[in-house]
N, C-alpha and C. Protein backbone atom coordinates (compact mmCIF):
# COMPACT_ATOMS: atom_id res chain seq x y z
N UNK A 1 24.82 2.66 -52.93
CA UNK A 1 23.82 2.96 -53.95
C UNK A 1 24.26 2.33 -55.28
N UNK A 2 23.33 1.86 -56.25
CA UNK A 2 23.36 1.22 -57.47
C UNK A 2 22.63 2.22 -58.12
N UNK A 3 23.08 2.66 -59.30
CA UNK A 3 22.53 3.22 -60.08
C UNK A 3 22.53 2.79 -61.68
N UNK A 4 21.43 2.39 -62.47
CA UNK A 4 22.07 1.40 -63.67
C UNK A 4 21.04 2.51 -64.58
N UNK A 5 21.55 2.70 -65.89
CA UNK A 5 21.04 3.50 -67.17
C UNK A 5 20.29 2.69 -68.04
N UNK A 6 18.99 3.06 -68.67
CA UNK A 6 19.10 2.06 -69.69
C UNK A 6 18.53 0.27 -69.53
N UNK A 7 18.05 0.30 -68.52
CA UNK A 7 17.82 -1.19 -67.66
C UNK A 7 16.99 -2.03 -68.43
N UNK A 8 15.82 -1.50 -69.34
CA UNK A 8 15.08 -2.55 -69.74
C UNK A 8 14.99 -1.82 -71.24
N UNK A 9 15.01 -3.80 -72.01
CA UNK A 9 15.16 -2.92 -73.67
C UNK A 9 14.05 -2.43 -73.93
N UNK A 10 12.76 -2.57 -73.23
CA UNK A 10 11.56 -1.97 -74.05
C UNK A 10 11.11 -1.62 -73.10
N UNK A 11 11.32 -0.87 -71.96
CA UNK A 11 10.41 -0.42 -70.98
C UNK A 11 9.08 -0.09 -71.40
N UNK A 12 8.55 0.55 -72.80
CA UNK A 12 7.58 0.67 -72.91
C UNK A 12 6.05 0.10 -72.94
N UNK A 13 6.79 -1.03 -72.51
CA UNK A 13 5.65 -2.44 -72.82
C UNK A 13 5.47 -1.97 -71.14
N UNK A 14 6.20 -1.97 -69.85
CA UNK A 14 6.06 -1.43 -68.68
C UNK A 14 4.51 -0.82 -68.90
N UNK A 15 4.94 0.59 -69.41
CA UNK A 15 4.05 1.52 -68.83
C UNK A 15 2.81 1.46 -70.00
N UNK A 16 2.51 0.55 -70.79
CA UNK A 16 1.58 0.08 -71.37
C UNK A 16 0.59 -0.47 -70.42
N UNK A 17 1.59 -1.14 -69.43
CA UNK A 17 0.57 -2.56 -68.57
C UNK A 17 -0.36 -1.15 -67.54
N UNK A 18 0.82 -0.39 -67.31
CA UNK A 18 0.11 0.75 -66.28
C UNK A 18 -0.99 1.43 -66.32
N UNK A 19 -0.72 1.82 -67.97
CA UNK A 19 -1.95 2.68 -68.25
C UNK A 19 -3.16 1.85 -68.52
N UNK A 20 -3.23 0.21 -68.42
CA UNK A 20 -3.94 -0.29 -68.55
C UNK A 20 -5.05 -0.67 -66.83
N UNK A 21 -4.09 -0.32 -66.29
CA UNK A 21 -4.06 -1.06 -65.01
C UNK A 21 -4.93 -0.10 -64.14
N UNK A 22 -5.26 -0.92 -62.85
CA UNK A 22 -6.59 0.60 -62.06
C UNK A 22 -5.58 0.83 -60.64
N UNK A 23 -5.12 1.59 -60.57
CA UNK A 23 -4.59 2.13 -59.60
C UNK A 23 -5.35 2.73 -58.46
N UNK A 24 -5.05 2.49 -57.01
CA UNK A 24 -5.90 2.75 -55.48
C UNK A 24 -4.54 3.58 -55.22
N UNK A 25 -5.75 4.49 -54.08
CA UNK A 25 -5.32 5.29 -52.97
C UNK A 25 -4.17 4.64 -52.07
N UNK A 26 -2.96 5.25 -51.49
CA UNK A 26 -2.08 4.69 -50.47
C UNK A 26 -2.62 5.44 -49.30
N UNK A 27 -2.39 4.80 -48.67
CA UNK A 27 -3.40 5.48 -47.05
C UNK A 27 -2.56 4.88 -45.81
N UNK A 28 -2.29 3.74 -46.07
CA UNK A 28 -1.24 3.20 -44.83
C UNK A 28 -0.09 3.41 -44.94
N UNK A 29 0.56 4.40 -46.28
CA UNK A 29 2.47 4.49 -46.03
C UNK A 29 2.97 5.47 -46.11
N UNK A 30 3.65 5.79 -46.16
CA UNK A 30 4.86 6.83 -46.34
C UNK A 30 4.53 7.15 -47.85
N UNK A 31 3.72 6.63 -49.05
CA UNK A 31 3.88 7.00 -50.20
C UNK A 31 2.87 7.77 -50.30
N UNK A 32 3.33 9.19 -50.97
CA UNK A 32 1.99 9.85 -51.58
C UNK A 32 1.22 9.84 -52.91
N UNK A 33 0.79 9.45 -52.68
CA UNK A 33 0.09 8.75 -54.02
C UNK A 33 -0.87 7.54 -54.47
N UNK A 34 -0.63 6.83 -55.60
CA UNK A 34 -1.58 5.86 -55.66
C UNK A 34 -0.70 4.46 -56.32
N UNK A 35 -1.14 3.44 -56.25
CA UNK A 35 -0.56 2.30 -56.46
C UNK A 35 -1.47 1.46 -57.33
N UNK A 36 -0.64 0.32 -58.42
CA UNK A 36 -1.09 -0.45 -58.69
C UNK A 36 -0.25 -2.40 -58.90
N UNK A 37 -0.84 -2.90 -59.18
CA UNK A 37 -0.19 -4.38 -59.39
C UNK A 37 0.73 -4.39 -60.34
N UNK A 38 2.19 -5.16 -60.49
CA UNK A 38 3.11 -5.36 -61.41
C UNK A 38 3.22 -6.43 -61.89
N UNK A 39 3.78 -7.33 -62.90
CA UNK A 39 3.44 -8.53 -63.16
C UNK A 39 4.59 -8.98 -62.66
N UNK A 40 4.59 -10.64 -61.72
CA UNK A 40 5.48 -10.96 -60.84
C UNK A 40 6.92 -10.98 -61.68
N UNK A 41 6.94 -11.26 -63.11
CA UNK A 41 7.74 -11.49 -63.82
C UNK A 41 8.82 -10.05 -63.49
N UNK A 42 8.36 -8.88 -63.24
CA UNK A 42 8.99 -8.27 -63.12
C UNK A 42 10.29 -7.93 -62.05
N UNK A 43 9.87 -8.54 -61.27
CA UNK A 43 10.79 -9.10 -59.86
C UNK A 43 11.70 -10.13 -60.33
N UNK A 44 11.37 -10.76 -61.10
CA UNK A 44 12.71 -12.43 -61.60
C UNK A 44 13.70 -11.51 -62.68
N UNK A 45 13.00 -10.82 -63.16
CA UNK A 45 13.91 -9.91 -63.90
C UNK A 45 15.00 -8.76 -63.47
N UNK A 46 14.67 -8.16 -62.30
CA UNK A 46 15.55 -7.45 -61.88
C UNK A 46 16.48 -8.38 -60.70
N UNK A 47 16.36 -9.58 -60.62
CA UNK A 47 16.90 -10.71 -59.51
C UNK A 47 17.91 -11.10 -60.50
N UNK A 48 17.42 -11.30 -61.85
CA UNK A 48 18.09 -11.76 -63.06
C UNK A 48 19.32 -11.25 -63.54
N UNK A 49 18.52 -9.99 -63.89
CA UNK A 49 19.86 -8.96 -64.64
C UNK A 49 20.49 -8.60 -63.56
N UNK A 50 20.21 -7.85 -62.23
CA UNK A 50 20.67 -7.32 -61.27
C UNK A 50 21.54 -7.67 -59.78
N UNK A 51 21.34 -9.44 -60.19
CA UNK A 51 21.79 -10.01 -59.10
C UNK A 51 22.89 -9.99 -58.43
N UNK A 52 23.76 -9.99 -59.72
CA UNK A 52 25.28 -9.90 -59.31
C UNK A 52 25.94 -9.05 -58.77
N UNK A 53 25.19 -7.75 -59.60
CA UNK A 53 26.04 -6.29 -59.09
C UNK A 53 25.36 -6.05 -57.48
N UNK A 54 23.89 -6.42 -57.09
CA UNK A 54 23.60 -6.52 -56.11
C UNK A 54 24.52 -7.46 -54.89
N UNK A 55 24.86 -8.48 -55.46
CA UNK A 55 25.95 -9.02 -54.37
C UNK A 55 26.79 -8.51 -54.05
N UNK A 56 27.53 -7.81 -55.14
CA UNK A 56 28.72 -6.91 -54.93
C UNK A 56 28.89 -5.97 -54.65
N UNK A 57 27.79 -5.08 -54.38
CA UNK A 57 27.63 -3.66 -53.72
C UNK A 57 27.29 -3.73 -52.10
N UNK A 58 26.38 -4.69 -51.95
CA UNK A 58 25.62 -4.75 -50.49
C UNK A 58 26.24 -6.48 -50.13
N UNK A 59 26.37 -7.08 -50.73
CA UNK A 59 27.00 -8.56 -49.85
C UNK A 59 25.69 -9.13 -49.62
N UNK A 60 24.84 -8.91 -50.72
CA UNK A 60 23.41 -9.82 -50.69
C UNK A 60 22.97 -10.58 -51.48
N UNK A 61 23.41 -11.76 -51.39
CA UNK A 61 23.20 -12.85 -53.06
C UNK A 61 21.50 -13.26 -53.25
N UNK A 62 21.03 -13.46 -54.74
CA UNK A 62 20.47 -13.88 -55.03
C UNK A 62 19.94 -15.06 -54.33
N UNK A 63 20.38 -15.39 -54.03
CA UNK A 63 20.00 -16.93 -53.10
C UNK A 63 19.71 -17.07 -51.62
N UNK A 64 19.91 -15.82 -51.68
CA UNK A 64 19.34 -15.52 -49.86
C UNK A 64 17.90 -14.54 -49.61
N UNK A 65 17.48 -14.26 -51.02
CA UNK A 65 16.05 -13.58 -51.07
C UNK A 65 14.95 -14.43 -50.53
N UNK A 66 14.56 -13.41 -49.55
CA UNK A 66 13.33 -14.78 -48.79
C UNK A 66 11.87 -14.15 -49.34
N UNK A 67 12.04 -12.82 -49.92
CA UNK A 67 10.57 -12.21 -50.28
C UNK A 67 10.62 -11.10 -50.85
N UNK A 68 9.53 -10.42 -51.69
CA UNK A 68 9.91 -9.50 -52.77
C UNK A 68 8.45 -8.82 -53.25
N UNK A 69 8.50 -7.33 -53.60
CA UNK A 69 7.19 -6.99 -53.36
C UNK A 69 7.35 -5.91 -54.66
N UNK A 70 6.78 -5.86 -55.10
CA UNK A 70 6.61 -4.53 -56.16
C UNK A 70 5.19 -3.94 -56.94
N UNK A 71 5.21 -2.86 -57.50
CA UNK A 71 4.37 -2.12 -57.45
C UNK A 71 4.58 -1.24 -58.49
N UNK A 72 3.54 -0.27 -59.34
CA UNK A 72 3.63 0.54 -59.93
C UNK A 72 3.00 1.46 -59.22
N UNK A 73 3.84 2.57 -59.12
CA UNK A 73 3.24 4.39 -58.55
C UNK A 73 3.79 5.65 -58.95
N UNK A 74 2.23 6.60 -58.95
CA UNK A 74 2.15 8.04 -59.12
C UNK A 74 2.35 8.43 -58.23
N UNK A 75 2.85 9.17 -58.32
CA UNK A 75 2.68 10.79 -57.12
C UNK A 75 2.01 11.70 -57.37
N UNK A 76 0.56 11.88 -56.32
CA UNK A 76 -0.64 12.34 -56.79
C UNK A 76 -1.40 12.98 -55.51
N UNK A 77 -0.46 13.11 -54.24
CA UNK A 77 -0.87 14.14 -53.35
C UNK A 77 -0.57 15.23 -53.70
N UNK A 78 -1.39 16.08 -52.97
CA UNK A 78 -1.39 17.80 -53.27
C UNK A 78 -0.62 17.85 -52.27
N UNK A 79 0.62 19.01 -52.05
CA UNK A 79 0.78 19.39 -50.91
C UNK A 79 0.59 19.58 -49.47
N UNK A 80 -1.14 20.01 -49.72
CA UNK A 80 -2.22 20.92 -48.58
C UNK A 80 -2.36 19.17 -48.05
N UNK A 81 -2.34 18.20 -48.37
CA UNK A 81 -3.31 16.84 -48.35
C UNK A 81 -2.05 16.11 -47.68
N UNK A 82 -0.79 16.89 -47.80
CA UNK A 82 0.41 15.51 -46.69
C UNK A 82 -0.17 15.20 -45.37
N UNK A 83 0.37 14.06 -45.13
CA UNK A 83 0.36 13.72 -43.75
C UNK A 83 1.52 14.63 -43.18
N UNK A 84 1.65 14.95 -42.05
CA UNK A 84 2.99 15.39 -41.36
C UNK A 84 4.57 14.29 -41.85
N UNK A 85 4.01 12.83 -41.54
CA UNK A 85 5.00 12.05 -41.85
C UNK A 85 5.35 12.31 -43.64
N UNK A 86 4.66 12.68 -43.93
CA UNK A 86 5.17 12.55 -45.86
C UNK A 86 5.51 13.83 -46.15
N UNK A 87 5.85 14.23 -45.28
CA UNK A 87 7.02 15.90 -45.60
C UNK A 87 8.14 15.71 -45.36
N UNK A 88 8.18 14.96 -44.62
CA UNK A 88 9.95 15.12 -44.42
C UNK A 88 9.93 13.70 -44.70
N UNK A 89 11.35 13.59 -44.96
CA UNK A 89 12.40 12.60 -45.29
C UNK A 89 12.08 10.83 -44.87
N UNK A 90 12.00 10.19 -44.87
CA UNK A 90 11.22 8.63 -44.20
C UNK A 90 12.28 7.80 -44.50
N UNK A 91 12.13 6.52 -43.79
CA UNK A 91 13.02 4.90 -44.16
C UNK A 91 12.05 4.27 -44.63
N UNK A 92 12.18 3.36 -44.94
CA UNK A 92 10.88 2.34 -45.33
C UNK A 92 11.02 0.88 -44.25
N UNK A 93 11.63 0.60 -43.20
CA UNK A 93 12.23 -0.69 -42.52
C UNK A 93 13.79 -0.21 -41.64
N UNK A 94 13.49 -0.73 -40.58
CA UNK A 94 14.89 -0.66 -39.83
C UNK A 94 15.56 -2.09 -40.05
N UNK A 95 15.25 -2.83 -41.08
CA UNK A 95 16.04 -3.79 -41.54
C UNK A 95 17.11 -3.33 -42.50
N UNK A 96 18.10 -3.72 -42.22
CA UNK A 96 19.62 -3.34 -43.48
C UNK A 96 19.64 -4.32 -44.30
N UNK A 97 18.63 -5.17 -44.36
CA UNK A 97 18.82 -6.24 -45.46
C UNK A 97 17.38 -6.28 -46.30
N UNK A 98 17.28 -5.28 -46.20
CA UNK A 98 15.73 -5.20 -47.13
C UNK A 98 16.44 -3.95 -47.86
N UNK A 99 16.06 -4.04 -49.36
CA UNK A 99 16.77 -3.00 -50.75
C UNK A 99 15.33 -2.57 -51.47
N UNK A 100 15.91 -1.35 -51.48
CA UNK A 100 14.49 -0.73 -52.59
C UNK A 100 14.96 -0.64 -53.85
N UNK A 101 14.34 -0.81 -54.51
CA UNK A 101 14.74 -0.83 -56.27
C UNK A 101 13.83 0.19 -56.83
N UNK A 102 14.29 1.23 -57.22
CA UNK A 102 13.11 2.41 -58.06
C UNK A 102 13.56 2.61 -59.02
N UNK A 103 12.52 2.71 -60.03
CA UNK A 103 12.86 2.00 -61.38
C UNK A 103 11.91 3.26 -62.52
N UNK A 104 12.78 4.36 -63.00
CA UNK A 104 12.02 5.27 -63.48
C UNK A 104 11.64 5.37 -64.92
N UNK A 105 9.64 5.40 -64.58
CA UNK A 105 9.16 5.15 -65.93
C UNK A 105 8.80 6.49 -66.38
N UNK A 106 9.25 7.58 -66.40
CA UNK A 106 9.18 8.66 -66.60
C UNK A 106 9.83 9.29 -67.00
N UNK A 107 9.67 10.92 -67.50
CA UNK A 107 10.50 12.28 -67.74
C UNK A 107 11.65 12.56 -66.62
N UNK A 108 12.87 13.18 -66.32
CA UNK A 108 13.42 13.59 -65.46
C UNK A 108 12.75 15.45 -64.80
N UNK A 109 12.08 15.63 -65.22
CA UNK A 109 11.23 16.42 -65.50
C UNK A 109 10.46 16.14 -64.19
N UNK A 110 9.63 14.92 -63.93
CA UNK A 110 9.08 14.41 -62.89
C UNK A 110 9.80 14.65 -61.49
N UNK A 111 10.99 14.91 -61.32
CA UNK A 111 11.79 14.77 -60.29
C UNK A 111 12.70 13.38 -59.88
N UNK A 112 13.59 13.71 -59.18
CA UNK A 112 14.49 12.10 -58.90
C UNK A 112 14.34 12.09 -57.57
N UNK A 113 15.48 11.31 -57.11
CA UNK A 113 14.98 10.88 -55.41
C UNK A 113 16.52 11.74 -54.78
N UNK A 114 16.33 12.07 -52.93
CA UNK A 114 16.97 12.60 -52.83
C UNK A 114 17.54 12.07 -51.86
N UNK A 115 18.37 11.29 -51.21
CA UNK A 115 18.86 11.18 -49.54
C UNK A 115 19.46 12.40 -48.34
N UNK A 116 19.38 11.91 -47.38
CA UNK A 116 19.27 13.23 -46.08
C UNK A 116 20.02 12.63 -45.21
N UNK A 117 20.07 13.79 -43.88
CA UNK A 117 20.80 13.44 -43.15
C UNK A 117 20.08 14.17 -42.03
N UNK A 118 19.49 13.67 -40.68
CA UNK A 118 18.85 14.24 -39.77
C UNK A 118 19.77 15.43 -38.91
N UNK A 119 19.70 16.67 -38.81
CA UNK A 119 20.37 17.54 -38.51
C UNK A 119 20.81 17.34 -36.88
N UNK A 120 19.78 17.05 -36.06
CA UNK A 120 20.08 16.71 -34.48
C UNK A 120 20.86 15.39 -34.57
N UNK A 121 20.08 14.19 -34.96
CA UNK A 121 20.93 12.92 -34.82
C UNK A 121 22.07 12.45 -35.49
N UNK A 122 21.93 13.47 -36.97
CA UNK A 122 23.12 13.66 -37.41
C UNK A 122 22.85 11.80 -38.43
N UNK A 123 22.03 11.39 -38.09
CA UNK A 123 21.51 10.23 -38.97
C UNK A 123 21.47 10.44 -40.05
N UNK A 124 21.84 9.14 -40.85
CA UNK A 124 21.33 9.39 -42.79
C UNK A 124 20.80 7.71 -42.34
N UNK A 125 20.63 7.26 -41.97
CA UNK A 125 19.93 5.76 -41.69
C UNK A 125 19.16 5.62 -40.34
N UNK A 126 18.13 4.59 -40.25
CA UNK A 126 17.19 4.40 -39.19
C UNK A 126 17.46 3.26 -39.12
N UNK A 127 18.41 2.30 -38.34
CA UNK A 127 17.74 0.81 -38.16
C UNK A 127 17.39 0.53 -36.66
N UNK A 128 17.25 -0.69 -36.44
CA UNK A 128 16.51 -1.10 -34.89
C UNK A 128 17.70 -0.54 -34.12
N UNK A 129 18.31 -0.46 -33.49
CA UNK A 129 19.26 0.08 -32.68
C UNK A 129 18.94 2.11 -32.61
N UNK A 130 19.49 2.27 -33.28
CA UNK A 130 18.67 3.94 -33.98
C UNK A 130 17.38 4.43 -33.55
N UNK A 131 16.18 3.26 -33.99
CA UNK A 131 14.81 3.71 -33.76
C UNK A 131 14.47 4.86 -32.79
N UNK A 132 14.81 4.24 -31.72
CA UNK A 132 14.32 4.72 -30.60
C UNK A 132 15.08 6.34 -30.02
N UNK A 133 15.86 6.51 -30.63
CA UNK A 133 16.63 7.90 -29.96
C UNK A 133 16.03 9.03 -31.46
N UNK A 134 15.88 8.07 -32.70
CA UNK A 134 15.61 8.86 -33.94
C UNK A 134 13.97 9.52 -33.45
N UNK A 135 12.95 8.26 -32.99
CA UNK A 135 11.78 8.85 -33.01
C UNK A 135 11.48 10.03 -31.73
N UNK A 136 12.48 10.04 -30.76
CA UNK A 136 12.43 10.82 -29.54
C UNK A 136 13.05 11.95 -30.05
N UNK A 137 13.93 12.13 -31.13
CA UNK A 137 14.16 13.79 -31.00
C UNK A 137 13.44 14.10 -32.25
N UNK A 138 12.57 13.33 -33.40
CA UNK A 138 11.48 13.95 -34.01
C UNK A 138 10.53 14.21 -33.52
N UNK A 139 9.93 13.78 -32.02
CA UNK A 139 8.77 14.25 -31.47
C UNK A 139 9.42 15.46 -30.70
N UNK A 140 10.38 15.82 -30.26
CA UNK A 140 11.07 17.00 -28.95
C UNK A 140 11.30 17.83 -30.54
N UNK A 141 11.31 17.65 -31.75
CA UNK A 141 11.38 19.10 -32.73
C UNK A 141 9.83 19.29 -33.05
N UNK A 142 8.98 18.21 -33.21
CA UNK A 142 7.44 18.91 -33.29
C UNK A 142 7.21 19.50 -32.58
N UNK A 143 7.50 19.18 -30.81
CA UNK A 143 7.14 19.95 -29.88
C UNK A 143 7.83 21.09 -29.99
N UNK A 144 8.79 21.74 -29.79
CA UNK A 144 9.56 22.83 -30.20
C UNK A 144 9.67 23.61 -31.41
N UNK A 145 9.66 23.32 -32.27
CA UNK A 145 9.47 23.65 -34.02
C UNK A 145 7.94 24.35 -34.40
N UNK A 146 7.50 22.67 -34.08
CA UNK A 146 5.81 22.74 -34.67
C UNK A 146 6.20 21.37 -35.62
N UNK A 147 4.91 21.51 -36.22
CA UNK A 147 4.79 20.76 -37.48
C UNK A 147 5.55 20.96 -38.92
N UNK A 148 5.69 20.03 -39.26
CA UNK A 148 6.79 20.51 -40.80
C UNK A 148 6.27 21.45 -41.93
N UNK A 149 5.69 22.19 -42.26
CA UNK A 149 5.11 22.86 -43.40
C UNK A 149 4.04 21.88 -44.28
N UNK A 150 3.38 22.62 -44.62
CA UNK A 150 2.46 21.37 -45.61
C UNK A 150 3.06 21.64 -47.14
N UNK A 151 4.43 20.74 -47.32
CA UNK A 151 5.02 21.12 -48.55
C UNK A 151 6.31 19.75 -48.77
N UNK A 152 5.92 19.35 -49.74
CA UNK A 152 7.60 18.49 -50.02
C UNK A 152 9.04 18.67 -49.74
N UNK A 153 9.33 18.00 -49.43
CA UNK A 153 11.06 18.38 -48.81
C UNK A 153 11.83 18.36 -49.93
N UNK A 154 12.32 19.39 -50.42
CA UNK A 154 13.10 18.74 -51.62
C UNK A 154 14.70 19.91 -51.48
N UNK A 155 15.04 19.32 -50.55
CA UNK A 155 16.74 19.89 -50.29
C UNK A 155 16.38 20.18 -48.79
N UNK A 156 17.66 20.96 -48.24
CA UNK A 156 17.84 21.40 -47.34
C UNK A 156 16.50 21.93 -46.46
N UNK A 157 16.34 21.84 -45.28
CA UNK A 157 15.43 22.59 -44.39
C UNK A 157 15.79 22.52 -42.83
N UNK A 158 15.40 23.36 -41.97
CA UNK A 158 15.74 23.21 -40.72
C UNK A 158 16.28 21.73 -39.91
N UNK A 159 15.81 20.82 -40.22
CA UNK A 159 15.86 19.38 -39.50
C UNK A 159 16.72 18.71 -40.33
N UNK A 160 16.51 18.46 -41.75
CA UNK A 160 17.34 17.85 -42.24
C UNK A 160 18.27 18.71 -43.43
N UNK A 161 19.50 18.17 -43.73
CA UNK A 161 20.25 18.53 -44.94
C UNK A 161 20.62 17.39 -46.01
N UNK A 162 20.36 17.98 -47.20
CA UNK A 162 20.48 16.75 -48.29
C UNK A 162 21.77 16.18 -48.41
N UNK A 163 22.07 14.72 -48.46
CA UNK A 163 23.66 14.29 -49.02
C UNK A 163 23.94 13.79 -50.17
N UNK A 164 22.58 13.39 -51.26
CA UNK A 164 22.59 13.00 -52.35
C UNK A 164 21.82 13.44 -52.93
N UNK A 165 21.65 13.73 -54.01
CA UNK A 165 20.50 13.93 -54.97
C UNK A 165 20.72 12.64 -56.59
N UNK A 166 19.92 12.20 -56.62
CA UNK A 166 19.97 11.06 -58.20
C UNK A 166 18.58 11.69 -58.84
N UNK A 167 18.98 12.57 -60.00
CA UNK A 167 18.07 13.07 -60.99
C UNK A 167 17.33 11.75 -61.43
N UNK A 168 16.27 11.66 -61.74
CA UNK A 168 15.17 11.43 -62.72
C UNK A 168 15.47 11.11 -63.77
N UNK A 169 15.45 9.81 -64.74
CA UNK A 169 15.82 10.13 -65.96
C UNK A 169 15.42 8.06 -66.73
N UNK A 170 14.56 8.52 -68.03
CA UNK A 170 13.98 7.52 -68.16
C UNK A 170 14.53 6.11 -68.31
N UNK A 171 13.65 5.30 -67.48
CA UNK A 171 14.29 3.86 -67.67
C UNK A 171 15.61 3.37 -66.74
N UNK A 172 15.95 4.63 -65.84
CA UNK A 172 16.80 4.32 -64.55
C UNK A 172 16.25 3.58 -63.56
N UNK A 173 17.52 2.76 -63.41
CA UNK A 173 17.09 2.12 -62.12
C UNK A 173 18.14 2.58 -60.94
N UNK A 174 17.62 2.94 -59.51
CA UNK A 174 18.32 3.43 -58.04
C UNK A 174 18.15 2.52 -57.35
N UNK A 175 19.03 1.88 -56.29
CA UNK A 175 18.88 0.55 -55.67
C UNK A 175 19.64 1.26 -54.56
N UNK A 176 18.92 0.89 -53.53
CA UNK A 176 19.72 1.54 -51.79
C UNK A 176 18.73 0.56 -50.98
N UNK A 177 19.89 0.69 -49.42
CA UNK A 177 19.18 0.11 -48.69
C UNK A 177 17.73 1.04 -48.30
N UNK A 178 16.99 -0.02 -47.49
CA UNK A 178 15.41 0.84 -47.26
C UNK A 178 15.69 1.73 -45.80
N UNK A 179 16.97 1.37 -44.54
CA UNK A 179 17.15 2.32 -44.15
C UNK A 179 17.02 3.29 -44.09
N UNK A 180 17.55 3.61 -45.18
CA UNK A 180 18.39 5.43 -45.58
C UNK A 180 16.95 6.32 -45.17
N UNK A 181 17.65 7.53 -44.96
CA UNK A 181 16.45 8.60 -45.16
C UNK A 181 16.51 9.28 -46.28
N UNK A 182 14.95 8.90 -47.09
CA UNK A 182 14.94 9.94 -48.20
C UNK A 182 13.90 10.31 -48.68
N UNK A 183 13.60 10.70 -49.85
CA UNK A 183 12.21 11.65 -50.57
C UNK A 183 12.60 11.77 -52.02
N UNK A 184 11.36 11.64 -52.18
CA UNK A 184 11.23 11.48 -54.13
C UNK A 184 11.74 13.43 -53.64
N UNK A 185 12.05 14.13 -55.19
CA UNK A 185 12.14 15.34 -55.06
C UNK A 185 10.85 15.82 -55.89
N UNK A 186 10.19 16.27 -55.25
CA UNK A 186 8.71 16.92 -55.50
C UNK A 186 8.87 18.53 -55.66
N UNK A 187 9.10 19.13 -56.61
CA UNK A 187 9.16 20.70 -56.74
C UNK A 187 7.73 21.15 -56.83
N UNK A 188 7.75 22.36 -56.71
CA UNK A 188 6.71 23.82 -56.62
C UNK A 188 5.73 23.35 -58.35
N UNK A 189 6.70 23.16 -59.09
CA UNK A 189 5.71 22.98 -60.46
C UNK A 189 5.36 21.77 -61.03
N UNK A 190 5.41 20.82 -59.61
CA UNK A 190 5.00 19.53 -60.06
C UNK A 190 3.92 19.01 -60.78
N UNK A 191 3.29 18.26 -61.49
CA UNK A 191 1.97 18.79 -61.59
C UNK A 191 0.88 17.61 -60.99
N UNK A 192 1.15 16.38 -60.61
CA UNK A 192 0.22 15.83 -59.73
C UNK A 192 -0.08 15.02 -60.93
N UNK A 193 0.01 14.32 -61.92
CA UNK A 193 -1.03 13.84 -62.97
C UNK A 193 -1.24 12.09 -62.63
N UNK A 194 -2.15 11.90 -62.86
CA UNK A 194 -2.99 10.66 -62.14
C UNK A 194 -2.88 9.48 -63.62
N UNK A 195 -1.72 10.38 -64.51
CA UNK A 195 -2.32 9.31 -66.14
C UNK A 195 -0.82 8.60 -65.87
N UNK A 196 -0.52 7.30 -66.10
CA UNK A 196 0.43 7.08 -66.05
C UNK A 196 1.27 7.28 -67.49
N UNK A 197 1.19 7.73 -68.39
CA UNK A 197 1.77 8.23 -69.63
C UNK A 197 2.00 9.41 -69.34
N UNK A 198 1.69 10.19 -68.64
CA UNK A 198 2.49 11.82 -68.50
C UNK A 198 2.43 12.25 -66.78
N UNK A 199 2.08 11.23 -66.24
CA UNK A 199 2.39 11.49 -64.44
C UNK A 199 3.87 11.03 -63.90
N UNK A 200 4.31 10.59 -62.63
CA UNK A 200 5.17 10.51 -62.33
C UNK A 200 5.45 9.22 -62.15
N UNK A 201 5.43 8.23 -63.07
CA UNK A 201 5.23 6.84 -62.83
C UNK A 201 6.61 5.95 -62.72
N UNK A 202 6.85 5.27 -61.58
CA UNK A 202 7.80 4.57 -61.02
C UNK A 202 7.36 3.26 -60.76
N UNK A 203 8.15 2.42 -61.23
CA UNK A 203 7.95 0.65 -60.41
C UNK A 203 8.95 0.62 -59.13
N UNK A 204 8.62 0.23 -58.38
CA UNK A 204 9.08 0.64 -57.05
C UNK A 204 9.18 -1.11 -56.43
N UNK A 205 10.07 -1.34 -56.04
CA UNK A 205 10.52 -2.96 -55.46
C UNK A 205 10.97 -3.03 -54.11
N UNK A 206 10.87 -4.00 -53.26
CA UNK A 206 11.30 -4.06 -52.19
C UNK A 206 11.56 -5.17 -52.36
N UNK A 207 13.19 -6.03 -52.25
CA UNK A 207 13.51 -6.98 -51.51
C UNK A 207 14.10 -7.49 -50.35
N UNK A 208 13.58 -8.48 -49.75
CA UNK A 208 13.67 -8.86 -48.44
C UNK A 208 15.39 -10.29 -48.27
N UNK A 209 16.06 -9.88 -47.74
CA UNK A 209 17.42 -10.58 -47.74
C UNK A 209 16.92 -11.57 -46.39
N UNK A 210 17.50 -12.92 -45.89
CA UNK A 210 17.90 -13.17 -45.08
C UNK A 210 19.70 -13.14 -44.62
């Protein structure tokens, strides 16, 4: 994990573009919430400032990026409205060479992100090797369990136990592989706000390594 304070001198010009910007429904992912466009510039910039310490944490140089995706997002599901999959804990790719970059334009107030550890498989990562024994004992606990609660995971619960928690806190940037299993931390008094000046607004990155 990378964790950097302080990342951009004016983030505020960021969440200017946001509140300008029209944000859609997510419907095909793991994210609850809504999404909008980032300006590409924003990707050369965290390749820029971030490159190096990125080589030196994960053994992934700048020069081996084959593709790169980013995004601005709220968190703006209700509870009652999860999918089963967006309660518990998720990967984003069973690739180990694809890195998420979350980049917080918000209060710590909003919540931070949390990593897990699957209680049966005893997993804190999903890659291709993994897949297949990970998705067979999450379907043998639906069948046995039930369904996960219609509620955010935010710590400990029957299936999984937390191994990290990284608070919330403005203008942070968190960098992990997309493996890992984890979850924004969504509490009881969240409040859902759809404005990006007082909602839960994150630029969220994915890069792709060869």
């Amino acid at each position: 994990m990378i964790v950097v304070d302080n990342f951009l001198s004016s983030p505020e010009v960021l969440i200017d573009y946001a509140a300008e910007s029209v944000f859609d429904s997510v419907s095909d992912t793991f994210y609850p919430g809504c999404r909008a466009p980032i300006p590409p510039i924003y990707c050369f910039a965290i390749r820029a400032f971030l490159g190096r310490v990125i080589g030196e944490v994960f053994g992934l140089t700048p020069g081996n990026v084959t593709g790169e995706l980013s995004h601005f997002s709220l968190v703006t599901t209700l509870p009652q409205a999860l999918k089963p999959v967006q309660r518990m804990p998720h990967f984003d790719t069973t690739n180990p060479k694809q890195l998420a970059v979350l980049h917080y334009l918000c209060e710590a107030k909003h919540g931070g992100t949390s990593f897990y550890r699957h209680r049966h498989t005893r997993f804190e990562f999903v890659d291709e090797a993994r897949a297949p024994t990970y998705a067979s004992a999450v379907t043998k606990e639906v069948a046995t369990l039930g369904a996960t609660p219609a509620t955010y995971i935010c710590g400990d619960d029957a299936r999984y136990e937390r191994t990290y928690s990284f608070p919330a806190a403005f203008n942070r940037v968190l960098i992990y592989q997309s493996i890992n299993l984890h979850s924004a931390d969504i509490g009881t008094t969240f409040g859902f706000g759809s404005n990006p000046r007082l909602g839960r607004l994150t630029a969220n990155s994915f890069f792709f390594y060869r």
